[in-house]
Structures are given as C-alpha cells and as structure tokens.
Protein backbone atom coordinates (compact mmCIF):
# COMPACT_ATOMS: atom_id res chain seq x y z
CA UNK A 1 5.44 -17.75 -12.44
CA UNK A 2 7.27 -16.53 -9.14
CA UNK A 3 5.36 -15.74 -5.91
CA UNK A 4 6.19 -12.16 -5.99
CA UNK A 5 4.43 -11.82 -9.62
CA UNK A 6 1.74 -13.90 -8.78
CA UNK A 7 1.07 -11.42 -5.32
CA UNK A 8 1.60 -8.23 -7.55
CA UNK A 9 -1.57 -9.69 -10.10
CA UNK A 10 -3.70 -10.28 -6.81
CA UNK A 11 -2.39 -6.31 -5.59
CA UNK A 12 -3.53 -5.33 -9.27
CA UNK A 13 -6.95 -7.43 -8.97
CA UNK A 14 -7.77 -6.04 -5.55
CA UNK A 15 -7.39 -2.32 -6.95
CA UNK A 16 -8.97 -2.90 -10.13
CA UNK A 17 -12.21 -4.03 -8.23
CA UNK A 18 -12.19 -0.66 -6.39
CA UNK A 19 -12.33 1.27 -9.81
CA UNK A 20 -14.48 -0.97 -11.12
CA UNK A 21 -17.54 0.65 -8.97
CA UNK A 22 -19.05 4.19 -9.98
CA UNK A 23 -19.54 5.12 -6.15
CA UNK A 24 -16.05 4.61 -5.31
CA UNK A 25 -14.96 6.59 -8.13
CA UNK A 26 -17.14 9.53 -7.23
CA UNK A 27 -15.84 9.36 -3.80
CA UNK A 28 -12.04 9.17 -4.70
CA UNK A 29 -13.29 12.37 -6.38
CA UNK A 30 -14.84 14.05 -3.66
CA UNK A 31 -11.90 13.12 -1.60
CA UNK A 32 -9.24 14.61 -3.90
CA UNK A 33 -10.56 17.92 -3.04
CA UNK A 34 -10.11 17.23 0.65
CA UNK A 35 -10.81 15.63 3.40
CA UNK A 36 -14.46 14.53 3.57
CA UNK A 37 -16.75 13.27 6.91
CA UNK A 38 -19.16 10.23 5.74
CA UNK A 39 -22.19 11.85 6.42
CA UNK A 40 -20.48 14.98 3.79
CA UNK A 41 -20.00 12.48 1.06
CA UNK A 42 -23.30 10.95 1.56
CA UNK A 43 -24.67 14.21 0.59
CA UNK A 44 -22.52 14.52 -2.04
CA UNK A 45 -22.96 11.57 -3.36
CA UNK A 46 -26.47 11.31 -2.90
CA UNK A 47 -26.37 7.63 -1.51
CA UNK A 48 -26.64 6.25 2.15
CA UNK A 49 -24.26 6.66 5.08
CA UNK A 50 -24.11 3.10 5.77
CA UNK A 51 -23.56 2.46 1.88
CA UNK A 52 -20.84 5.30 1.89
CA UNK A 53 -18.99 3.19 4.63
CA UNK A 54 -19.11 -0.22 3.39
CA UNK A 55 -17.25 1.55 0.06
CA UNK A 56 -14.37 3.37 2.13
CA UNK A 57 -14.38 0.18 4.57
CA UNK A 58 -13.25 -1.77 1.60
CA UNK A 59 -11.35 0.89 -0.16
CA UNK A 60 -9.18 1.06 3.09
CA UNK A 61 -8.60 -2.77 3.25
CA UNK A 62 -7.52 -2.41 -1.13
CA UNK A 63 -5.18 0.67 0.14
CA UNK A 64 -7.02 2.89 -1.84
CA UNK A 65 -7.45 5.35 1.19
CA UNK A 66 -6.57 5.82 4.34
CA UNK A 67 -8.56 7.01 7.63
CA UNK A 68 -8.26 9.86 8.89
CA UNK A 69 -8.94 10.75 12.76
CA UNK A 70 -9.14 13.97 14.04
CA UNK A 71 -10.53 15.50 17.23
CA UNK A 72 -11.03 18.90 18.35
C-alpha cells in the first residue's frame, strides 16, 4: 500500500468520526441553513456552549467546517 492511499484512509477515518456523533450531525444541519453563532446552535441544539465548541473545534481540525469571523 502507497503513502498517498494509506493518508487518504486516515482523511476518510478522520471524517467518518465526525459523522459518527449525533451532535455534529445536527449541527452540520443547523449550519446548512446558514451561518450560526455558538450560543444560536446551543439553543438549537439544546446542549451546552462549551459542548457546542469542543464539536466545531474538532470539526474544524477534520475540515468539516470552517470559521467564520465577522465584525460589525
């Protein structure tokens, strides 16, 4: 097995372990209606803040999302 196939099963690994949670499917739901503060899909979601951004931290390192800074 090459190095490139073996880093494409780890890729495939990494994103299967975000699916693989219900909370960070319902937020990839929330979040394909829109962009989405914590604190919004909290509520949403009924679950913590703190929870909320421990799922999106590691959703950002898998690639699943991306941040999103905006100031006004």
């Amino acid at each position: 097995m090459g190095s490139q196939q073996r880093l494409l099963f780890e890729r495939h690994a990494a994103m299967c372990q975000v699916f693989s949670n219900r909370v960070r499917l319902e937020l990839l739901d929330a979040l394909s209606e829109g962009e989405l503060a914590v604190g919004e899909l909290a509520d949403r979601l009924g679950v913590g803040a703190s929870n909320v951004s421990q799922h999106l931290g590691l959703m950002r390192e898998r690639g699943a999302v991306e941040r999103v800074c905006t100031t006004g």
